[in-house]
N, C-alpha and C. Protein backbone atom coordinates (compact mmCIF):
# COMPACT_ATOMS: atom_id res chain seq x y z
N UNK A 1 -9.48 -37.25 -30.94
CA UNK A 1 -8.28 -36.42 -31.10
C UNK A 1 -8.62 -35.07 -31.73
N UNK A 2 -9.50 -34.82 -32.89
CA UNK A 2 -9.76 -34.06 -32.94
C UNK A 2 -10.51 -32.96 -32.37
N UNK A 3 -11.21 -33.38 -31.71
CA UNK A 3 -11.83 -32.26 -30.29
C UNK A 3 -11.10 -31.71 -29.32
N UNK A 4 -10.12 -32.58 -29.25
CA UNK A 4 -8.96 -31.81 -28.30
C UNK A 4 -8.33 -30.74 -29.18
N UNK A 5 -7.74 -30.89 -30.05
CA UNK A 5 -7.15 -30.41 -31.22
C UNK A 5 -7.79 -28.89 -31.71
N UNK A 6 -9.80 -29.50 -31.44
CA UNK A 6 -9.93 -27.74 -31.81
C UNK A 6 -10.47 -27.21 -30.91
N UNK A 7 -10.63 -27.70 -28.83
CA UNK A 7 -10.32 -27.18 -27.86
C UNK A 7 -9.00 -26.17 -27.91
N UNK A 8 -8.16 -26.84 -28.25
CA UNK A 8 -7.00 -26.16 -27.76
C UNK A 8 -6.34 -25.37 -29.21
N UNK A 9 -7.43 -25.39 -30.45
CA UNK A 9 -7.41 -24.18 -31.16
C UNK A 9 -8.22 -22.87 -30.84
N UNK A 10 -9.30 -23.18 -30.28
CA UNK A 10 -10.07 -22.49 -29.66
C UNK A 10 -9.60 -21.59 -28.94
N UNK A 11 -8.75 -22.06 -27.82
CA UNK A 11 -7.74 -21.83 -26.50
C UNK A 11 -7.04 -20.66 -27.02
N UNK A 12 -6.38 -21.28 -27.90
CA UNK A 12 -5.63 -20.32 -28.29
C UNK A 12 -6.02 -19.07 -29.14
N UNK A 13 -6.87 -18.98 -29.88
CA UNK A 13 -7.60 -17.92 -30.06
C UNK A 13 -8.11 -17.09 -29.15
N UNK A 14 -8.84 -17.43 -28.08
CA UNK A 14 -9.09 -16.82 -27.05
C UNK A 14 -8.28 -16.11 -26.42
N UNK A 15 -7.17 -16.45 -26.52
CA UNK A 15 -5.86 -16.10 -25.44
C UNK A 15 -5.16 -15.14 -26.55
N UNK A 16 -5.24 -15.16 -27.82
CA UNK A 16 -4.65 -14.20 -28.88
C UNK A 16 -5.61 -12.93 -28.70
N UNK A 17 -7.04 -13.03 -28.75
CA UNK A 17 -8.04 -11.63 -28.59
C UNK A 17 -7.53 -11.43 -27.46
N UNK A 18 -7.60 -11.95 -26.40
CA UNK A 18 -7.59 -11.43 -24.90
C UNK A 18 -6.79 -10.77 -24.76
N UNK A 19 -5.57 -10.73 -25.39
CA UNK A 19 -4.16 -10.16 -25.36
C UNK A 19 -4.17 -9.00 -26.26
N UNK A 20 -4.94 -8.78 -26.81
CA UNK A 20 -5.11 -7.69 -28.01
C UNK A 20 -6.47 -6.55 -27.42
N UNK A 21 -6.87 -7.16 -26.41
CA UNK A 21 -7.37 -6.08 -25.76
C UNK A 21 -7.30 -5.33 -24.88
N UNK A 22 -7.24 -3.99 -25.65
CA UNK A 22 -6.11 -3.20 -24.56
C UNK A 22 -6.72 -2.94 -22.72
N UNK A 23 -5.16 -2.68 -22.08
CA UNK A 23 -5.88 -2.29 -20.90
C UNK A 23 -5.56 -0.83 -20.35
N UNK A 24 -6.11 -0.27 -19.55
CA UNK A 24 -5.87 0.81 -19.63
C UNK A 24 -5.71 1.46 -17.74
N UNK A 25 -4.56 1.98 -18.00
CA UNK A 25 -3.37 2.27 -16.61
C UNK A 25 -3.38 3.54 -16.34
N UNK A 26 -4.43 3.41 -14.98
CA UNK A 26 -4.51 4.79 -14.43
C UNK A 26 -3.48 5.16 -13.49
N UNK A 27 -3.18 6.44 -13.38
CA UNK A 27 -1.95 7.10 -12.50
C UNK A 27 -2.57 8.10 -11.68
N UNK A 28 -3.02 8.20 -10.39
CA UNK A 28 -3.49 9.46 -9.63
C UNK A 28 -3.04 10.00 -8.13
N UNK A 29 -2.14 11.17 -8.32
CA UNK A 29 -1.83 11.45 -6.93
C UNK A 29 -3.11 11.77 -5.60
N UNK A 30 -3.52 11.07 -5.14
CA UNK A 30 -4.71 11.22 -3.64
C UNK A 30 -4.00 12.01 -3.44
N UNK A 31 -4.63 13.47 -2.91
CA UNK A 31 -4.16 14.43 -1.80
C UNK A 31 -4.68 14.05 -0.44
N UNK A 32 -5.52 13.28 -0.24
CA UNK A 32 -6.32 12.85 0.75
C UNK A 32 -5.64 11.75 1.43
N UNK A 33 -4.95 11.05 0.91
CA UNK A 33 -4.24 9.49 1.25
C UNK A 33 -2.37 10.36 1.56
N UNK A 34 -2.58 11.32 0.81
CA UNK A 34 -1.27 11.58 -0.09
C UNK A 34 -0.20 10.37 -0.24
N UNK A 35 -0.97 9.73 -1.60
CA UNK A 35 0.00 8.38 -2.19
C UNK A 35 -0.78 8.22 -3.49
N UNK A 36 0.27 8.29 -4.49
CA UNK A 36 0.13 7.72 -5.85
C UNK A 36 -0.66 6.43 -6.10
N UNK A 37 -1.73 6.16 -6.76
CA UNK A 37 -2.93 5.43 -6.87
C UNK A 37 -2.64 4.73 -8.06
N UNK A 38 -2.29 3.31 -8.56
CA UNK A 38 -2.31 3.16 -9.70
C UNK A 38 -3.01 1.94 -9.82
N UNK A 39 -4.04 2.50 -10.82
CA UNK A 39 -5.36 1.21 -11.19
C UNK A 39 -4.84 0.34 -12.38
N UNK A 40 -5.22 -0.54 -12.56
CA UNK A 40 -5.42 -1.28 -14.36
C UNK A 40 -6.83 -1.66 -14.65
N UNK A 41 -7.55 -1.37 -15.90
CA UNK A 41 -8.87 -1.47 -16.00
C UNK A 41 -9.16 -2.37 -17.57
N UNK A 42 -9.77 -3.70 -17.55
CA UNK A 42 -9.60 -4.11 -18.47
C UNK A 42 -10.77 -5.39 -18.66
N UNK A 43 -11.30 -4.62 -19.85
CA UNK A 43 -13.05 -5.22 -20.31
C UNK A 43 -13.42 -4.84 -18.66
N UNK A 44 -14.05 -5.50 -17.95
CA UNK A 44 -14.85 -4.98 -16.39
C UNK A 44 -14.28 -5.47 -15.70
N UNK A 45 -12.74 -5.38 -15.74
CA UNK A 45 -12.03 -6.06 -13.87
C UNK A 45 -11.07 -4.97 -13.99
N UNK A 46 -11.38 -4.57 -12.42
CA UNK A 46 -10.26 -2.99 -11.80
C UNK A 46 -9.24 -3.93 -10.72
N UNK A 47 -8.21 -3.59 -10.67
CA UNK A 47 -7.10 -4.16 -10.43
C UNK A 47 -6.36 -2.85 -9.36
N UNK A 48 -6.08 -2.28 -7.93
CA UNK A 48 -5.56 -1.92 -7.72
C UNK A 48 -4.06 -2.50 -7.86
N UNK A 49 -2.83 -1.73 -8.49
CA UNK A 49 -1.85 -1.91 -8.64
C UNK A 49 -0.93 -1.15 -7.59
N UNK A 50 -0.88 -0.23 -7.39
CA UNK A 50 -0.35 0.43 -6.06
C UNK A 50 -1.37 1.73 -4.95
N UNK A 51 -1.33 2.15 -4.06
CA UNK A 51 -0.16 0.79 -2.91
C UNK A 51 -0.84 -0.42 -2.47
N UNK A 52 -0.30 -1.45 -1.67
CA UNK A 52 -1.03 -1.97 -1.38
C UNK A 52 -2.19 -1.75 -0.22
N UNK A 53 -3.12 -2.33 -0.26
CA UNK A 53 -4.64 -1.72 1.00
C UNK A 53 -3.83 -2.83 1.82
N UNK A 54 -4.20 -2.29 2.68
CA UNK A 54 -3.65 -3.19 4.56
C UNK A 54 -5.05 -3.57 4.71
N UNK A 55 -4.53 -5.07 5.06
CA UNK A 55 -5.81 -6.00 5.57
C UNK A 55 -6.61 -5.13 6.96
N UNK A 56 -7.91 -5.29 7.09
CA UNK A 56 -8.51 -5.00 8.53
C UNK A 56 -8.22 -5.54 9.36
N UNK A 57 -7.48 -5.20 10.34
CA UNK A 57 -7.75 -6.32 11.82
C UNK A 57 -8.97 -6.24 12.14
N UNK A 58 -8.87 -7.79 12.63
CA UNK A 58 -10.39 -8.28 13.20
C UNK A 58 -10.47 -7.89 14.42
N UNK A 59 -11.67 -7.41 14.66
CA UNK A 59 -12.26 -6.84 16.14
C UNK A 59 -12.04 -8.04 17.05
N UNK A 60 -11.71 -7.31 18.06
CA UNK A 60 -11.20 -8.44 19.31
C UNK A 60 -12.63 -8.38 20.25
N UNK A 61 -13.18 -9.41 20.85
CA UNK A 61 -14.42 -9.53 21.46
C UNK A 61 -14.40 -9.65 22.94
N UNK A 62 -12.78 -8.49 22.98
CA UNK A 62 -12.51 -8.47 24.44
C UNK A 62 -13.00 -7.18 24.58
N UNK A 63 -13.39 -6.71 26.21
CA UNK A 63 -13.85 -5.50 25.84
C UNK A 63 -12.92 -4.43 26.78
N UNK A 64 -12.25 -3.73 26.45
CA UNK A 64 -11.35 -2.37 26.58
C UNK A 64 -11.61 -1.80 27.81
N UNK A 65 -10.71 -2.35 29.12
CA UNK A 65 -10.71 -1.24 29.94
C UNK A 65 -10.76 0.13 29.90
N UNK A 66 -9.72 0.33 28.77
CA UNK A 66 -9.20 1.84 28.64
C UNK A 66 -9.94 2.63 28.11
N UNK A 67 -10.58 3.97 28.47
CA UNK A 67 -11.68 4.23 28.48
C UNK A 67 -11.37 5.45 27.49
N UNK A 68 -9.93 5.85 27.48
CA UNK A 68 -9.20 6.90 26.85
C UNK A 68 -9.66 7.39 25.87
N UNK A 69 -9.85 8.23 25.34
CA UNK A 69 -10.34 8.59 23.43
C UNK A 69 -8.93 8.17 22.50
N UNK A 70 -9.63 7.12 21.68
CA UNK A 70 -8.99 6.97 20.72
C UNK A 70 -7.98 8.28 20.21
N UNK A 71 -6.91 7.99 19.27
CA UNK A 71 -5.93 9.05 18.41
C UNK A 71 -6.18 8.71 17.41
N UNK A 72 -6.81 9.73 16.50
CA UNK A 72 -7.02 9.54 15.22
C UNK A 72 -5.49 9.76 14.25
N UNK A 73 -5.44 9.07 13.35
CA UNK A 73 -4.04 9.36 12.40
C UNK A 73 -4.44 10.27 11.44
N UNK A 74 -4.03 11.43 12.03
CA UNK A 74 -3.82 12.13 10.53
C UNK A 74 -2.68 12.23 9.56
N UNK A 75 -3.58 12.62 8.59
CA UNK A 75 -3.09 11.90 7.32
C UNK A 75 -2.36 13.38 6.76
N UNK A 76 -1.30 13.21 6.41
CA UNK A 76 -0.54 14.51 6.02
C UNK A 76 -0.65 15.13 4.70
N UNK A 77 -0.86 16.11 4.35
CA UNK A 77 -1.43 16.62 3.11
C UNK A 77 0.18 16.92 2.37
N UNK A 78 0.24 17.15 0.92
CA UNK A 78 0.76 17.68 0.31
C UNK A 78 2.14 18.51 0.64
N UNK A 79 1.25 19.82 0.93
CA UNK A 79 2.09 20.77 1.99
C UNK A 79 2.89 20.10 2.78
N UNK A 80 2.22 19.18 3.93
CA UNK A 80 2.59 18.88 5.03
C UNK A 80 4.51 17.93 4.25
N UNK A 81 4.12 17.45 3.61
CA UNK A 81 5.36 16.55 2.96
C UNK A 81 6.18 17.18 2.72
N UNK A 82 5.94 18.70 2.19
CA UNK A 82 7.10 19.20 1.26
C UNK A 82 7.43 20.15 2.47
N UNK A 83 6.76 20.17 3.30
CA UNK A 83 7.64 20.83 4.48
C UNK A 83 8.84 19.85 5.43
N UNK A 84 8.31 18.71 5.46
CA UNK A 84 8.98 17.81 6.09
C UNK A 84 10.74 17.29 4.93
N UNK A 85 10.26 17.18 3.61
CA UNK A 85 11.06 16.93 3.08
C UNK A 85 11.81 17.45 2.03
N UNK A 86 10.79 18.75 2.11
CA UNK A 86 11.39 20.12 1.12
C UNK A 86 11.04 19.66 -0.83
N UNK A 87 10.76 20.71 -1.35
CA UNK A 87 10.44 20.46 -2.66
C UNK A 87 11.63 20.21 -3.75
N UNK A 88 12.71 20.09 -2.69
CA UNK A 88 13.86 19.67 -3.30
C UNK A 88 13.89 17.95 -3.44
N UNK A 89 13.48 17.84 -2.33
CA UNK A 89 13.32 16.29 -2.34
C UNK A 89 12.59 15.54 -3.04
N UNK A 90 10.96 16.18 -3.14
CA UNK A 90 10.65 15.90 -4.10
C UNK A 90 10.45 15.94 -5.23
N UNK A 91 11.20 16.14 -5.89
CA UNK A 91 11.37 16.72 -7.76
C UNK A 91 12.50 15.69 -7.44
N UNK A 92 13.25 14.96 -6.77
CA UNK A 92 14.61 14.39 -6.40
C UNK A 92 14.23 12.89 -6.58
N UNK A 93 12.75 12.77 -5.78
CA UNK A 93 12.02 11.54 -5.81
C UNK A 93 11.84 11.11 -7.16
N UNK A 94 11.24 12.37 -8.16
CA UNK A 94 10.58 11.81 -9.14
C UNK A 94 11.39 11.60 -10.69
N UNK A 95 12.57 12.45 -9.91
CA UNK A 95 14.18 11.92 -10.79
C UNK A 95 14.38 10.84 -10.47
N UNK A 96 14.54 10.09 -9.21
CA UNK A 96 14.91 8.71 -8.71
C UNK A 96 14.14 7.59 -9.64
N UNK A 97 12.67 8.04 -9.61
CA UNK A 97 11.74 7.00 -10.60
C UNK A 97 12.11 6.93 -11.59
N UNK A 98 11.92 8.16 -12.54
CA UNK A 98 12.30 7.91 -13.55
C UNK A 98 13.63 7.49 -14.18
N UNK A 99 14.52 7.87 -13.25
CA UNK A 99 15.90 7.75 -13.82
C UNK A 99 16.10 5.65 -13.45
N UNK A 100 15.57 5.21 -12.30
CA UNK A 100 15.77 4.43 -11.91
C UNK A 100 15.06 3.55 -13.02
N UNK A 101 14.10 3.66 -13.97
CA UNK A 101 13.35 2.42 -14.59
C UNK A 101 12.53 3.24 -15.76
N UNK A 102 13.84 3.90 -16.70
CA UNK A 102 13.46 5.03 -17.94
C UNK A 102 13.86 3.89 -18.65
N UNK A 103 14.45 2.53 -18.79
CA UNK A 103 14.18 1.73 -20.03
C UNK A 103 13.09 0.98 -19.98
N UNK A 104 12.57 1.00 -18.69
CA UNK A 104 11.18 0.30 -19.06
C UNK A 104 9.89 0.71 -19.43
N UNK A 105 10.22 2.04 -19.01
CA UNK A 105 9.07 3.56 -19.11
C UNK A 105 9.01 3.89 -20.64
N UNK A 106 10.09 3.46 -21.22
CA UNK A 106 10.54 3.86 -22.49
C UNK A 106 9.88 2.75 -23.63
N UNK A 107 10.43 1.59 -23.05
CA UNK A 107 9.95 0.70 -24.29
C UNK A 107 8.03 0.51 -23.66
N UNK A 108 7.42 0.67 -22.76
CA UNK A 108 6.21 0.64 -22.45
C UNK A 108 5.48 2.02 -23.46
N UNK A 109 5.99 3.27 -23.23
CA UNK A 109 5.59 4.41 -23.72
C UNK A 109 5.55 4.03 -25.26
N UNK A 110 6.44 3.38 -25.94
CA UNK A 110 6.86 3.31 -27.27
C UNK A 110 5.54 2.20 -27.95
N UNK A 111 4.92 1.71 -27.00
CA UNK A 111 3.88 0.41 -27.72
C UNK A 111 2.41 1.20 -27.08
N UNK A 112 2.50 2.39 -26.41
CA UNK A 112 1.54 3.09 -25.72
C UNK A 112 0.60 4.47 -26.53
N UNK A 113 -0.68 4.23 -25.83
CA UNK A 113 -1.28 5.40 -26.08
C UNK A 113 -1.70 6.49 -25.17
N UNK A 114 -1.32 7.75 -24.93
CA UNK A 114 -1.28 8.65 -23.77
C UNK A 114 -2.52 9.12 -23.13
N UNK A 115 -3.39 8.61 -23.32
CA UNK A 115 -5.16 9.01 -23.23
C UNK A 115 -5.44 10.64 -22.67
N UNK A 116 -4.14 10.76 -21.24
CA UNK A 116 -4.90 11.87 -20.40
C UNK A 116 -3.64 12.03 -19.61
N UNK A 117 -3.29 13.55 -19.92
CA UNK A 117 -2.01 13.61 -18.97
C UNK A 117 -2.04 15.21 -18.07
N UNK A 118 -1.90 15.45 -16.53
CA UNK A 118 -2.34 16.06 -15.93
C UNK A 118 -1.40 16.57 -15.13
N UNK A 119 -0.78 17.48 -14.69
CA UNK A 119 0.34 18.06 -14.37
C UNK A 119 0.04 19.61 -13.61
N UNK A 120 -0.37 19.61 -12.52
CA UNK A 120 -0.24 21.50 -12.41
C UNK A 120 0.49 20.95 -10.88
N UNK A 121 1.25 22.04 -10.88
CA UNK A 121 1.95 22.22 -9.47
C UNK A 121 2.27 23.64 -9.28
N UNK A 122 1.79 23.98 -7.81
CA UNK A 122 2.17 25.22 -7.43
C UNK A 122 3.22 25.67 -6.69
N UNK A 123 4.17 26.05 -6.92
CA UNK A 123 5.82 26.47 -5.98
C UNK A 123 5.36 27.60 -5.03
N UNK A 124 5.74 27.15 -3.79
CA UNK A 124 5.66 28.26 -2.76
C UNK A 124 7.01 27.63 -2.01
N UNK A 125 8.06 29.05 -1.72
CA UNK A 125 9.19 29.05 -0.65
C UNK A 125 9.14 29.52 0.57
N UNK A 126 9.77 29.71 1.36
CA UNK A 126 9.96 30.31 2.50
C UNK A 126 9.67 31.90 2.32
N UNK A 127 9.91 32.41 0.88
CA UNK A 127 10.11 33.92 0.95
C UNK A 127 9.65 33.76 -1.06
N UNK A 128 9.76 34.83 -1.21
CA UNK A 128 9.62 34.99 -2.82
C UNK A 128 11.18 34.60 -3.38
N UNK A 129 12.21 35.21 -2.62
CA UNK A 129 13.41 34.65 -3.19
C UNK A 129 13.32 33.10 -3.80
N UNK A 130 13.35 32.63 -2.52
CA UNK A 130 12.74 31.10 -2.04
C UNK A 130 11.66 30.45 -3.40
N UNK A 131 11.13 31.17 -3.37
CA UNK A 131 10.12 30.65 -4.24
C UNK A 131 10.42 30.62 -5.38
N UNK A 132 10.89 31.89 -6.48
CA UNK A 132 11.58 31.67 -7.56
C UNK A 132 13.11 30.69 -7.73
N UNK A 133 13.79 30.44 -6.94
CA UNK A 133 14.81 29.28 -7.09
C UNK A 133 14.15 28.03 -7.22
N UNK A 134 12.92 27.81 -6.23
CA UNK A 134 12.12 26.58 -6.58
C UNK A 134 11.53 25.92 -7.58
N UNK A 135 10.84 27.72 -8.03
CA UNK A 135 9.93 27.49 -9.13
C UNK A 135 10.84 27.04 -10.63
N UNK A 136 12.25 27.50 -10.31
CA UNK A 136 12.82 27.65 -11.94
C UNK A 136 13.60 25.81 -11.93
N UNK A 137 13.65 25.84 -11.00
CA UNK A 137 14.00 24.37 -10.28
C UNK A 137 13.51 23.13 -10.81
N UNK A 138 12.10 23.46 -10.85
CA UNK A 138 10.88 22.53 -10.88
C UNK A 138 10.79 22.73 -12.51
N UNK A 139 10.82 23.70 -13.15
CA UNK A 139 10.86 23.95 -14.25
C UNK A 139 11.85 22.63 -15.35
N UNK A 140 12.89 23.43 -14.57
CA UNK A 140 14.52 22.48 -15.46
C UNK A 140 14.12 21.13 -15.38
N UNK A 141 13.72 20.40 -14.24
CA UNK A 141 13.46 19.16 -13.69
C UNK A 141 12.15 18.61 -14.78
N UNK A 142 11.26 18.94 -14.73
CA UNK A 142 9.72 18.62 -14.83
C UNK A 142 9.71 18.54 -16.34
N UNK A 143 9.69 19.95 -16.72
CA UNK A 143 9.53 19.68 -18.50
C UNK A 143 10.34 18.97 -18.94
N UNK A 144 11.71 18.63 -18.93
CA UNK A 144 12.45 18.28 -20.03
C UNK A 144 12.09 16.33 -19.70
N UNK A 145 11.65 16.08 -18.53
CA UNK A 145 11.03 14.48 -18.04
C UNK A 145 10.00 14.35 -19.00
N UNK A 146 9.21 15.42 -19.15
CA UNK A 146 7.58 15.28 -19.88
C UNK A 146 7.66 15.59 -21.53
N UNK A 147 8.88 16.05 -21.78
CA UNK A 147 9.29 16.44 -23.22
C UNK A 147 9.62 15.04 -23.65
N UNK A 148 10.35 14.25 -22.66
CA UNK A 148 11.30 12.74 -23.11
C UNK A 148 9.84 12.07 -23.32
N UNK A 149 8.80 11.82 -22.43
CA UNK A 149 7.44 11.24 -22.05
C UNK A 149 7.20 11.66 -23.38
N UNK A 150 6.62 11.94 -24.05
CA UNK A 150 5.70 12.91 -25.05
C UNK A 150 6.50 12.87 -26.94
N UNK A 151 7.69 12.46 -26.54
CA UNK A 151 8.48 12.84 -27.86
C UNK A 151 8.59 10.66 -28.03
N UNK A 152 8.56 10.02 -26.89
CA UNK A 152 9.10 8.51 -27.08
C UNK A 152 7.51 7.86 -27.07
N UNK A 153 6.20 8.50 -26.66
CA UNK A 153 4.88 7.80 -26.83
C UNK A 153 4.69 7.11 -28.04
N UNK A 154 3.35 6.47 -28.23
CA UNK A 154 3.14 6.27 -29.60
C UNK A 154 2.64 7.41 -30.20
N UNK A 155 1.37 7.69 -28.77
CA UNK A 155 0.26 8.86 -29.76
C UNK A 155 -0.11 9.45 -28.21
N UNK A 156 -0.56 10.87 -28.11
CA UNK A 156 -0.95 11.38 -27.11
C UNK A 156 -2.14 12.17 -27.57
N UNK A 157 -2.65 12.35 -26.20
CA UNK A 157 -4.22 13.15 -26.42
C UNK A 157 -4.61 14.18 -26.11
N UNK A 158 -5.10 14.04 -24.82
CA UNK A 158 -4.97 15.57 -23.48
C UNK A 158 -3.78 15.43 -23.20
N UNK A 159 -3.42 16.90 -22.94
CA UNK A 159 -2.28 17.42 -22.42
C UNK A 159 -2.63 18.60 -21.38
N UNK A 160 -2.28 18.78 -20.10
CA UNK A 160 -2.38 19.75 -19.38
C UNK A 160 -1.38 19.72 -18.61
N UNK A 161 -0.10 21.25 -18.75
CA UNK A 161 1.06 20.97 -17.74
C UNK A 161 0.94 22.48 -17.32
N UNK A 162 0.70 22.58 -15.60
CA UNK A 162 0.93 24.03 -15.49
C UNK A 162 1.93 24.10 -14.12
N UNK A 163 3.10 24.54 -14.57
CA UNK A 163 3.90 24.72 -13.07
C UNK A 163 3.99 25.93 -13.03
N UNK A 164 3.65 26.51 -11.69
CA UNK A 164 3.32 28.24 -11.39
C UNK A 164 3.83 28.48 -9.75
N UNK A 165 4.64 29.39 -9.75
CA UNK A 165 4.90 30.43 -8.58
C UNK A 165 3.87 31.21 -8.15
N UNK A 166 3.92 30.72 -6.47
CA UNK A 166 3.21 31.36 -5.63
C UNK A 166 3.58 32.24 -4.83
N UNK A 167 3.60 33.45 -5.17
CA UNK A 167 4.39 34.72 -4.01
C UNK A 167 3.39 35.32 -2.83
N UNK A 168 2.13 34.94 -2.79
CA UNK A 168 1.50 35.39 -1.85
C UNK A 168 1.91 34.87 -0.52
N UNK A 169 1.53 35.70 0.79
CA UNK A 169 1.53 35.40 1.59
C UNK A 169 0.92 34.32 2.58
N UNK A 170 1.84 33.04 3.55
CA UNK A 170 1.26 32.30 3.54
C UNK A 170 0.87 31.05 2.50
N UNK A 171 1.45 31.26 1.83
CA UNK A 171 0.97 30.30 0.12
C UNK A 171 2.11 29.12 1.10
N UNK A 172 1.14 28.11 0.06
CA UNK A 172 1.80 26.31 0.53
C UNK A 172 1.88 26.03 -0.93
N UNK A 173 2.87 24.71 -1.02
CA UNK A 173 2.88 24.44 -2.27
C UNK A 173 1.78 23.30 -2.42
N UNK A 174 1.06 23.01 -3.78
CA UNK A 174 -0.14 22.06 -3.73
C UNK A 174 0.83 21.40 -5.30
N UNK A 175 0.19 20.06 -5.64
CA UNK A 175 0.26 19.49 -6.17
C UNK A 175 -1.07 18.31 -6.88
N UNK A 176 -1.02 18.43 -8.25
CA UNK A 176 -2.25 17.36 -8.79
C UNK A 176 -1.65 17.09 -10.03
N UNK A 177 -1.86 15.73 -10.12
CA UNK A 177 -1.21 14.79 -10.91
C UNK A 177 -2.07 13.54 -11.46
N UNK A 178 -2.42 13.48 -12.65
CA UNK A 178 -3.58 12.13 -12.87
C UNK A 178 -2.93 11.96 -14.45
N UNK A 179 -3.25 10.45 -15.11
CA UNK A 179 -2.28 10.13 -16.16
C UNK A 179 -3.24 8.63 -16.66
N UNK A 180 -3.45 8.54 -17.73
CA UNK A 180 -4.59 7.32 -18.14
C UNK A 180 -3.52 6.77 -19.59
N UNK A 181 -2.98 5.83 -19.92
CA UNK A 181 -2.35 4.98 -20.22
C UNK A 181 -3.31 3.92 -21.29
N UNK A 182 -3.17 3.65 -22.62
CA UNK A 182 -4.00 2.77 -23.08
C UNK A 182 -2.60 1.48 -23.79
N UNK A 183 -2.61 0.53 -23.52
CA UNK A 183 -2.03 -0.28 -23.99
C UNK A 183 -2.52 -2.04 -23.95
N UNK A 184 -2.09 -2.98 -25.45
CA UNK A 184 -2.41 -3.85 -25.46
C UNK A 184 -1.47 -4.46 -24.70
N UNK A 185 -2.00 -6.19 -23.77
CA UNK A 185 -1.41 -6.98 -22.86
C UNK A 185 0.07 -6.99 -23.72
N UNK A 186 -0.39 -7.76 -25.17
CA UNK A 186 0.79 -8.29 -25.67
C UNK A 186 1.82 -7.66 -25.80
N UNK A 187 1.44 -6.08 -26.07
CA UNK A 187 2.61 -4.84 -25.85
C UNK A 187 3.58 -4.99 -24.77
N UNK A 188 2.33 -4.99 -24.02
CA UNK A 188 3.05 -4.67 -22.58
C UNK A 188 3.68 -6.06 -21.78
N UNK A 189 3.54 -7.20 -22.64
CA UNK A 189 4.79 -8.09 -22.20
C UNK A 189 5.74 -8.05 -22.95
N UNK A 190 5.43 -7.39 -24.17
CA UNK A 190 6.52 -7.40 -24.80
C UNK A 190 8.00 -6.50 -24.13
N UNK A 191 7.30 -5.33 -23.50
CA UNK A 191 7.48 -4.29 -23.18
C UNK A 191 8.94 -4.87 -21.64
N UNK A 192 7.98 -5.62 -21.24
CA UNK A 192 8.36 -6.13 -19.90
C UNK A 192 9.42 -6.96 -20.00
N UNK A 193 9.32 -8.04 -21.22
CA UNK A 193 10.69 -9.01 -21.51
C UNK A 193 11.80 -8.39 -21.91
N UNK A 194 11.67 -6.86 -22.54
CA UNK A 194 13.09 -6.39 -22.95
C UNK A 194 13.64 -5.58 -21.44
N UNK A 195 12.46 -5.06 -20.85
CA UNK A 195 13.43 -4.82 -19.49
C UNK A 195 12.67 -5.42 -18.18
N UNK A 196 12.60 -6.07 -18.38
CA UNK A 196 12.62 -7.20 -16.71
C UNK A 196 12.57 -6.47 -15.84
N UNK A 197 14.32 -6.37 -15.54
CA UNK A 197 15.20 -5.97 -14.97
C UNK A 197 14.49 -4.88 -13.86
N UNK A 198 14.01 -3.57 -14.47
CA UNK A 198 13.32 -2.87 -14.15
C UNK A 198 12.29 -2.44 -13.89
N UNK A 199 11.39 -3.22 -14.06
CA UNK A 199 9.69 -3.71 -13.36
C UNK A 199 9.55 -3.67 -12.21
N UNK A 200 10.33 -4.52 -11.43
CA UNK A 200 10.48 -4.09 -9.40
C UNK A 200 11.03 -2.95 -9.32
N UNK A 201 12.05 -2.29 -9.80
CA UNK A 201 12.30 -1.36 -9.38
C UNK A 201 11.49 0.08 -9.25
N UNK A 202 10.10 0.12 -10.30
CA UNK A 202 9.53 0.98 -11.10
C UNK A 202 8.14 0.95 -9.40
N UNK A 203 7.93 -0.73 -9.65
CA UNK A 203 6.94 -0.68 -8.79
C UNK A 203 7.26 -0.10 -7.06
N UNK A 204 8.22 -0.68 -6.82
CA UNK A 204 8.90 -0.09 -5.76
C UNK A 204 8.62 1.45 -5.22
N UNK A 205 9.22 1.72 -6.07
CA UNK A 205 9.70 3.54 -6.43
C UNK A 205 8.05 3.83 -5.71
N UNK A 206 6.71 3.31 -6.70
CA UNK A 206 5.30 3.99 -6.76
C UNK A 206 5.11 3.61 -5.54
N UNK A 207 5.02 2.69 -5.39
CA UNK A 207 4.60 2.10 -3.51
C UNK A 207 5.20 3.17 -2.78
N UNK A 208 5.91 3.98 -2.56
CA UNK A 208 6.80 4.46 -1.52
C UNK A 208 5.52 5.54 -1.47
């Protein structure tokens, strides 16, 4: 009886350090994929967390009449998005996230350490008019999100935020975004039991 007894004191010790060592939650916009990348890294296991990778189909060992050249998918850049969906939309998107799952962002941030936070975006409109309504746009929107971020953390480190108007000719708008997160497990269930609720919704949002 007693070997079981200090097995499963053991156990539990193990499972108390394990939980006390922090893990640490990377955030990175791919311009290349263009899709938000989010890792978890903890002691030596990497964890893609969003999006998910699509399985390979298996090669078929039939062999292809069609002699046609393949269509490659291209992959739409940055630009290409905010033309399709306007930079209204997206500053709209990243209100939707946050607004959609700011009590869980909140009590996570509050047991959190900010390691590395990365922010430049460049506003380009149709015209310079265009461009300054955007730029002041992005402004109202952006800082006062990263002021709430920054004022509810525990502790922050790097900081880099640059949102800038582009009046040249031809100018596209670009975007880069990267964000490193240090928090213990136990935090971050703690974090998770006061809002549940809002965990799918958060993950959701990033997948898109």
């Amino acid at each position: 009886m007693i070997y079981v007894f200090s097995a499963l004191l053991a156990l539990a010790v193990l499972i108390c350090v394990l939980l006390n060592v922090s893990v640490t939650l990377k955030v990175q916009y791919d311009k290349q994929s263009n899709v938000f990348r989010c890792t978890a890294h903890y002691l030596f296991l990497t964890h893609v967390l969003a999006p998910k990778e699509e399985k390979k189909k298996k090669k078929s060992k039939k062999k292809k009449t069609d002699k046609s050249p393949k269509k490659e998918d291209k992959k739409t850049s940055f630009a290409d998005r905010i033309r399709e969906t306007g930079l209204v939309g997206f500053i709209d998107d990243i209100k939707d996230i946050v607004k959609g799952a700011w009590g869980l962002i909140v009590c996570v941030l509050r047991r959190s350490v900010l390691k590395e936070f990365t922010l430049h975006l460049s506003v380009a409109g149709e015209d310079a008019a265009d461009t300054a309504v955007l730029y002041g746009m992005a402004n109202g929107v952006l800082y006062p999100i990263i002021t709430l971020i920054l004022e509810n953390v525990r502790e922050y480190k790097e900081l880099d935020v640059e949102i800038s108007p582009d009046f040249s000719e031809e100018a596209e708008a670009d975007f880069e975004f990267s964000a490193q997160l240090k928090l213990k497990p136990v935090r971050f269930l703690s974090a998770v039991f006061e809002s549940r609720e809002e965990l799918g919704r958060l993950v959701s949002a990033i997948r898109k």
